[in-house]
N, C-alpha and C. Protein backbone atom coordinates (compact mmCIF):
# COMPACT_ATOMS: atom_id res chain seq x y z
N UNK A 1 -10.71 50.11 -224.54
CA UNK A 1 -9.99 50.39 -223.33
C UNK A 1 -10.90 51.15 -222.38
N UNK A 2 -11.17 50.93 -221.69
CA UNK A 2 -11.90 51.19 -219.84
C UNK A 2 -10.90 52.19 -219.16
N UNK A 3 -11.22 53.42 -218.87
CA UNK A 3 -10.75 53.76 -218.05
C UNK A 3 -11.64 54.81 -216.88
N UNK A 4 -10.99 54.30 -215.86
CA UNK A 4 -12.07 54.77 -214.85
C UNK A 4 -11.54 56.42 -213.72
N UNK A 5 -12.11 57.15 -214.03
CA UNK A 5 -12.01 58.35 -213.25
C UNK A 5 -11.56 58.64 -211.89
N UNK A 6 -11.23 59.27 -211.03
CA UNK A 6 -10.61 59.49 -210.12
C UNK A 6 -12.21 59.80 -209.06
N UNK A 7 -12.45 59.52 -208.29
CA UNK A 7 -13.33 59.89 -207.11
C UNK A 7 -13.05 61.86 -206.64
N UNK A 8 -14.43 62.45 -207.35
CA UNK A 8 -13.77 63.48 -206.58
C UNK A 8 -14.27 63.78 -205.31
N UNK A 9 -13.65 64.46 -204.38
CA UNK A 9 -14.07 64.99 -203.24
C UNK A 9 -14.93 66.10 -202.97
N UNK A 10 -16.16 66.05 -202.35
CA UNK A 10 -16.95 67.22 -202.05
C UNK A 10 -16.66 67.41 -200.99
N UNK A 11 -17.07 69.19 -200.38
CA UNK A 11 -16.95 69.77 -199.09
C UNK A 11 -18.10 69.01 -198.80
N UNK A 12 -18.78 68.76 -197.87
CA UNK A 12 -19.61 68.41 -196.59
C UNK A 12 -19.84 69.79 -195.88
N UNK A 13 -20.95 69.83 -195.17
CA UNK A 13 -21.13 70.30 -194.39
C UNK A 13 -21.06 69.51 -193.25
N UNK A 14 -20.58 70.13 -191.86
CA UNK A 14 -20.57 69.42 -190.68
C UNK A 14 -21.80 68.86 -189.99
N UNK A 15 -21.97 67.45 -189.56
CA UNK A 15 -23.06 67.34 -189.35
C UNK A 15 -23.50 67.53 -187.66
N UNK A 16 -24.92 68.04 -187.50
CA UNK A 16 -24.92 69.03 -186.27
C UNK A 16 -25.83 68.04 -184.98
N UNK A 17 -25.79 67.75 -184.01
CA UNK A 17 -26.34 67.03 -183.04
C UNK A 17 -27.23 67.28 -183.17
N UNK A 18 -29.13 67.19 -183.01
CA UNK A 18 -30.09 68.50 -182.84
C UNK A 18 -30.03 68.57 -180.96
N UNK A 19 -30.43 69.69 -181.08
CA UNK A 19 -30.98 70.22 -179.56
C UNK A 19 -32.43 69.41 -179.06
N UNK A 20 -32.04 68.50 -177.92
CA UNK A 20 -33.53 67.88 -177.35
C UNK A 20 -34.35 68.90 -177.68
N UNK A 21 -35.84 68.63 -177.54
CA UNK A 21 -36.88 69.51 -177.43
C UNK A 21 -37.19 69.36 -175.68
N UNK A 22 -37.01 68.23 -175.12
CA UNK A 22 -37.72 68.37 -173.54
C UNK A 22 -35.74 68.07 -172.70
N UNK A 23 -36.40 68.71 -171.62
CA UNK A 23 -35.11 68.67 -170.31
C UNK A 23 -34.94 67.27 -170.21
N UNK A 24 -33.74 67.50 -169.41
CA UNK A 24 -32.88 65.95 -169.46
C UNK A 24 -33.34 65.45 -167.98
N UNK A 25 -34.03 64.86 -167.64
CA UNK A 25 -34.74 64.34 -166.56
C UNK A 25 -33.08 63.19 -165.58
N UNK A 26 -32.84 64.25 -164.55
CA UNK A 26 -32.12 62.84 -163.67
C UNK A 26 -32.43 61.63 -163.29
N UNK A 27 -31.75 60.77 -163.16
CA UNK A 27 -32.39 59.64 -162.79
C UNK A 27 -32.88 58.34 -164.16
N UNK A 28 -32.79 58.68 -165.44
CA UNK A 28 -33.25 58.03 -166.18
C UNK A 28 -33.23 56.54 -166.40
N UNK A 29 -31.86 56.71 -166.01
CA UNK A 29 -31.39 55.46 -166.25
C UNK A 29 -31.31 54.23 -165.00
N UNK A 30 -31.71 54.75 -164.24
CA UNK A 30 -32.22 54.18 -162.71
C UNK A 30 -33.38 54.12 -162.70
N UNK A 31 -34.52 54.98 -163.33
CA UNK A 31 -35.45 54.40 -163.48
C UNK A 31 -36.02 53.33 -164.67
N UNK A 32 -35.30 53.19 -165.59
CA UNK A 32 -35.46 52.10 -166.25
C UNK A 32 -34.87 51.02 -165.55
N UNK A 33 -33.93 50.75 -164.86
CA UNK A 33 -33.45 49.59 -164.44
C UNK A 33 -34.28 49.52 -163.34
N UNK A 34 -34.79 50.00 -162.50
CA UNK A 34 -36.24 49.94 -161.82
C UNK A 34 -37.45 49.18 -162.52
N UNK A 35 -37.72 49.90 -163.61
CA UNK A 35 -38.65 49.08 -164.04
C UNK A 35 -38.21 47.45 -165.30
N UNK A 36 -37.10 47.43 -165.39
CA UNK A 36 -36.71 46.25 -166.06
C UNK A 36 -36.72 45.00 -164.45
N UNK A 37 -36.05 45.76 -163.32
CA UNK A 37 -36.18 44.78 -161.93
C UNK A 37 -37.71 43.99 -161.84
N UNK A 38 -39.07 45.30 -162.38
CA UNK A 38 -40.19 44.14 -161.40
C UNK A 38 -40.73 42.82 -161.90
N UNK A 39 -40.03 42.79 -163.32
CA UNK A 39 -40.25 41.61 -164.01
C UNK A 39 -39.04 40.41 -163.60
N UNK A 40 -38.19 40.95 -162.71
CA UNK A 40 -37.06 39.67 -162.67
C UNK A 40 -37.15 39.41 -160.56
N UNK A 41 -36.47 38.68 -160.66
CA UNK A 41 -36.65 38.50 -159.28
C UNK A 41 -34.69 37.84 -159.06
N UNK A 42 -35.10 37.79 -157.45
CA UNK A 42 -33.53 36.96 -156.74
C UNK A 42 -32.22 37.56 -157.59
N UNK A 43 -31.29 36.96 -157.51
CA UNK A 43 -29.96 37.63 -158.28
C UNK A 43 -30.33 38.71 -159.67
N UNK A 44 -30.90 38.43 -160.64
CA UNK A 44 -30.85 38.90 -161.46
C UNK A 44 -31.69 40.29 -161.11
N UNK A 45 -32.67 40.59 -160.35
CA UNK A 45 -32.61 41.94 -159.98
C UNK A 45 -31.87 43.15 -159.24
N UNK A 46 -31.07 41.66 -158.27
CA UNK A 46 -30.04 42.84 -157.94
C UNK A 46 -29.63 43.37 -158.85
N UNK A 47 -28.93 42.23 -159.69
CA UNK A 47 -27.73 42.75 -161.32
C UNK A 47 -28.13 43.83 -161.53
N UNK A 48 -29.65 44.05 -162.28
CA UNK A 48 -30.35 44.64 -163.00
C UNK A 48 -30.34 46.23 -161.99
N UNK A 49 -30.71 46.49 -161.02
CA UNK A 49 -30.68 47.37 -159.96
C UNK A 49 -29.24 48.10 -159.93
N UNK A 50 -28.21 47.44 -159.79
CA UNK A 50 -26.55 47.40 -159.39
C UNK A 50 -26.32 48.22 -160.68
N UNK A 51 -26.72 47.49 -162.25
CA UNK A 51 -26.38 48.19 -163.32
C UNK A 51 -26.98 49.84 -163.03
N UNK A 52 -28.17 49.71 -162.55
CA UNK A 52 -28.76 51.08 -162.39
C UNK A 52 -28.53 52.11 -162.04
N UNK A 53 -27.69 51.40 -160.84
CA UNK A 53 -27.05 52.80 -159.96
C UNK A 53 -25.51 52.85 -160.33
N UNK A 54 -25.16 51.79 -161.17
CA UNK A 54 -23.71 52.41 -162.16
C UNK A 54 -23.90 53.06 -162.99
N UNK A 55 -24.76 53.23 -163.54
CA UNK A 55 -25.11 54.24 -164.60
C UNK A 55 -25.13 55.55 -164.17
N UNK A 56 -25.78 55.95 -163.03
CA UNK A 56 -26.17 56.83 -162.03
C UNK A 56 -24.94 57.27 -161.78
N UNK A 57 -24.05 56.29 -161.41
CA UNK A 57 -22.87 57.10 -161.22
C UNK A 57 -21.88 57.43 -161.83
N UNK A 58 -21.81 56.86 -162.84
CA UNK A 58 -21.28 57.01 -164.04
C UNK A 58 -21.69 58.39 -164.78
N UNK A 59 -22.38 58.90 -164.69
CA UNK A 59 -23.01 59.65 -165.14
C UNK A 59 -22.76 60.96 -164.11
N UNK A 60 -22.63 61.00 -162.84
CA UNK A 60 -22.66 61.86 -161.83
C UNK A 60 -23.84 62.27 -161.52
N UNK A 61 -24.75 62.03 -161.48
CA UNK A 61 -26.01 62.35 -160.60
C UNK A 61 -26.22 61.50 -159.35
N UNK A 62 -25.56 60.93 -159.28
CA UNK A 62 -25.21 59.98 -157.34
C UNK A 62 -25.93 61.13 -156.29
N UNK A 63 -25.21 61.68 -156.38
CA UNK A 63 -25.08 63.76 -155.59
C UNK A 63 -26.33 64.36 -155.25
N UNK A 64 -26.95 64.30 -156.64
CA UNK A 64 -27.99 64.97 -157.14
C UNK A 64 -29.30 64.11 -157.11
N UNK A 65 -29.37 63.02 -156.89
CA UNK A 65 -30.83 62.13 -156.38
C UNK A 65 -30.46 61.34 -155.23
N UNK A 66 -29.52 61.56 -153.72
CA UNK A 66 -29.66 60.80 -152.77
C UNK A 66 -30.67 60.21 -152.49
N UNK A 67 -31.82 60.64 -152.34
CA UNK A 67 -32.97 59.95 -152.04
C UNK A 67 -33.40 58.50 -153.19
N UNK A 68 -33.48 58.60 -154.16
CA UNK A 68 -33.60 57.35 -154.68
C UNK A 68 -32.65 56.33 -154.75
N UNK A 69 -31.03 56.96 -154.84
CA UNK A 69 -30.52 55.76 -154.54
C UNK A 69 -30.30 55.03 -153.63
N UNK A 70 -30.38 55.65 -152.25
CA UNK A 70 -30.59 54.93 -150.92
C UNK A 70 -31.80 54.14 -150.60
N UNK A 71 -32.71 54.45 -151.38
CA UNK A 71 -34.09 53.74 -151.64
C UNK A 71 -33.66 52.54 -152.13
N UNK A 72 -32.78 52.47 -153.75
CA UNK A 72 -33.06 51.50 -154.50
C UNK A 72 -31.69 50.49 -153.80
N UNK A 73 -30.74 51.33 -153.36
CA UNK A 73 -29.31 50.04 -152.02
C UNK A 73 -30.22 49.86 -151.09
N UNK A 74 -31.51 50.00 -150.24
CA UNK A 74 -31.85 49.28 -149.76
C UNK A 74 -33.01 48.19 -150.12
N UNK A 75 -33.47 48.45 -151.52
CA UNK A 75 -34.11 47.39 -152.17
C UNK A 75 -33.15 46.29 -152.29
N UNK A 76 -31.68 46.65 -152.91
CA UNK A 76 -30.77 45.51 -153.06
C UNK A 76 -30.39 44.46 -151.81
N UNK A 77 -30.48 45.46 -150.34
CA UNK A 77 -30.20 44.64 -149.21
C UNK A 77 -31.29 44.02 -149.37
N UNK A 78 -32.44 44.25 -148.99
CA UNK A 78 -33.67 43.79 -148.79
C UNK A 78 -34.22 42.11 -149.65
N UNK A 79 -34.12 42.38 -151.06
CA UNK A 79 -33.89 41.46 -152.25
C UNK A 79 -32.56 40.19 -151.84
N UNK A 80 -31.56 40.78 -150.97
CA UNK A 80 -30.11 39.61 -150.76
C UNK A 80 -30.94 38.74 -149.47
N UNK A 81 -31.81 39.65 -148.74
CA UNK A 81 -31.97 38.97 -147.75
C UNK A 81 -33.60 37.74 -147.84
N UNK A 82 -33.88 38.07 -149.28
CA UNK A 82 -35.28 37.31 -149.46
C UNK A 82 -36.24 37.87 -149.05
N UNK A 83 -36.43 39.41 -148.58
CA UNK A 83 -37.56 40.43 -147.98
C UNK A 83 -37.99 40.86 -149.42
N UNK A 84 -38.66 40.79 -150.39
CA UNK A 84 -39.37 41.07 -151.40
C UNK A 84 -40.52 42.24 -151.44
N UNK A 85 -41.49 41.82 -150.44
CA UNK A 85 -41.96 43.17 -149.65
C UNK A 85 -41.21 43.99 -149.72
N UNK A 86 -40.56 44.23 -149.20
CA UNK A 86 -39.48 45.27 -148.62
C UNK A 86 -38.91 46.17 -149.68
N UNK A 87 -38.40 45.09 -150.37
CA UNK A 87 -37.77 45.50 -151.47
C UNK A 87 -38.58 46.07 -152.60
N UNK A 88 -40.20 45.97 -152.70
CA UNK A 88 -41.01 46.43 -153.39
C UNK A 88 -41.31 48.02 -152.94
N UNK A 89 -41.45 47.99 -151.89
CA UNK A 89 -41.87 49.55 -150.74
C UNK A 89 -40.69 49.96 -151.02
N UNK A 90 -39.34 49.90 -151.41
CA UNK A 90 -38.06 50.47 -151.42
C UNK A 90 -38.14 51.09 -152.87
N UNK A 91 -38.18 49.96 -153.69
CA UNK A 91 -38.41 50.47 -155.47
C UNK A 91 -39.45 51.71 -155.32
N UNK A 92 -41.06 51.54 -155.08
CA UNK A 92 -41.55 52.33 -154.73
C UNK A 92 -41.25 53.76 -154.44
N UNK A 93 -41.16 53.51 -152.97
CA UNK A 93 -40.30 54.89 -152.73
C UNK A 93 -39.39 55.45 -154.02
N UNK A 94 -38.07 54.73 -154.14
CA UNK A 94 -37.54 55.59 -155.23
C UNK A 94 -38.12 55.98 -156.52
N UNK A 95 -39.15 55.28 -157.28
CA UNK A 95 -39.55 55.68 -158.18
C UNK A 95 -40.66 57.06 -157.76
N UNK A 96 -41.04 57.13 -156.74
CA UNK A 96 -41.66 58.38 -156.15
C UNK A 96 -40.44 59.65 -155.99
N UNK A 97 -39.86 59.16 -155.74
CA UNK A 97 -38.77 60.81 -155.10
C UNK A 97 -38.04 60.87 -156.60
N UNK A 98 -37.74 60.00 -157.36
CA UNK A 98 -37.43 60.06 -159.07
C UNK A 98 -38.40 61.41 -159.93
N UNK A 99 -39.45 61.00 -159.54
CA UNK A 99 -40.94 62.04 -160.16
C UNK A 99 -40.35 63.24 -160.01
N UNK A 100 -39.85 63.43 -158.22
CA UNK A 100 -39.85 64.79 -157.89
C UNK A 100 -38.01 65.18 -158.45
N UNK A 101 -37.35 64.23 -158.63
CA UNK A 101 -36.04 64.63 -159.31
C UNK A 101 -35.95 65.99 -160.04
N UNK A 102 -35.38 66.93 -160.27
CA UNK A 102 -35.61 68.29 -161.10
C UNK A 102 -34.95 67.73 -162.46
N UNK A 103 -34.86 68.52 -163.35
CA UNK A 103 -34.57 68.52 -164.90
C UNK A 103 -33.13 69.34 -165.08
N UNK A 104 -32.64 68.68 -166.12
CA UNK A 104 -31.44 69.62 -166.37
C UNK A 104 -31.47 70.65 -167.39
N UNK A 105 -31.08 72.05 -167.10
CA UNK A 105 -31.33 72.62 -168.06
C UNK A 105 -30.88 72.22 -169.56
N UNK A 106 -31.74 73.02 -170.85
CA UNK A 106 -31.37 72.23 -171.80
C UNK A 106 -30.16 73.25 -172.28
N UNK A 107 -28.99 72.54 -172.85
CA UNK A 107 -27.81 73.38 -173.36
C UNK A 107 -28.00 74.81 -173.91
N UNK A 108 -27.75 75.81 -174.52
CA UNK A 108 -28.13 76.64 -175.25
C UNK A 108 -27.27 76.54 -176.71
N UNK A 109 -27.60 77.19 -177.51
CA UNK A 109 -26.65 76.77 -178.96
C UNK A 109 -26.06 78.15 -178.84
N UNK A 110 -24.47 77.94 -179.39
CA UNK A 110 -23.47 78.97 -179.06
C UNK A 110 -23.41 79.61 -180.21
N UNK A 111 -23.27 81.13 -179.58
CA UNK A 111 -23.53 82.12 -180.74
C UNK A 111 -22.14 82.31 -181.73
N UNK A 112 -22.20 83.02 -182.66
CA UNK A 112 -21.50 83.20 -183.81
C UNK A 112 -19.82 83.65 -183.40
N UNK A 113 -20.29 84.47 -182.09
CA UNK A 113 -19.00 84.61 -181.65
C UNK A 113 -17.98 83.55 -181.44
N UNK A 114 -18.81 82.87 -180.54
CA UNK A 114 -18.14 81.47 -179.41
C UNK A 114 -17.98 80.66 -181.04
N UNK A 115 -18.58 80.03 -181.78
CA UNK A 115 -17.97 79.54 -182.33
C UNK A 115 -16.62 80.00 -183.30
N UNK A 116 -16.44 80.85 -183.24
CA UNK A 116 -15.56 81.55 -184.22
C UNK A 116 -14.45 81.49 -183.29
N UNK A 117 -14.55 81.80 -182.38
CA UNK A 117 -13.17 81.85 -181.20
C UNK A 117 -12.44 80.29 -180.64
N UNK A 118 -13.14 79.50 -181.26
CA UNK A 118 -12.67 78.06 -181.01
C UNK A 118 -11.35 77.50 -181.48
């Protein structure tokens, strides 16, 4: 006769996010869809662009990098209208004023208190 044991349960410890080591750079995700655009051309860069700056806003940094996204909506006009030039000097630009974007501070880890009071 076979008989099989019950599964017991262990405590766990909670498992913990780590803390980045570098700042959270704005703009990230606009600048990858920047650079996924110079390999595509006509509709599919708008897409690719459009996703960019939903992310952007999705995210809430719209606010906080005007300068590149008015750069990269007028790459999108520029690109609807078949100005490619244009739309290159536009990417440009934004990936320049992106550089100068500031960093977000990095979180701090909450002390013994704060967690206890939760």
């Amino acid at each position: 006769m076979v008989t099989t044991a019950a599964p017991t349960l262990l405590p766990t410890a909670p498992v913990r996010e780590p803390v980045p080591a570098d700042p959270v750079r704005l703009g990230v995700r606009l600048r990858a869809a920047i650079g996924r655009a110079d390999d595509l051309v006509g509709a599919a860069a708008v897409a690719e662009l459009r996703a960019g700056l939903a992310w952007t806003a999705a995210a809430g940094e719209t606010c906080r990098i005007t300068r590149p996204v008015d750069a990269v909506r007028r790459a999108i006009t520029a690109l609807r209208a078949g100005d490619e030039a244009a739309a290159r000097v536009a990417l440009d630009h934004a990936v320049a004023a992106l550089r100068e974007a500031p960093a977000l501070p990095l979180p701090r880890p909450a002390t013994s208190f704060e967690r206890r009071s939760i």
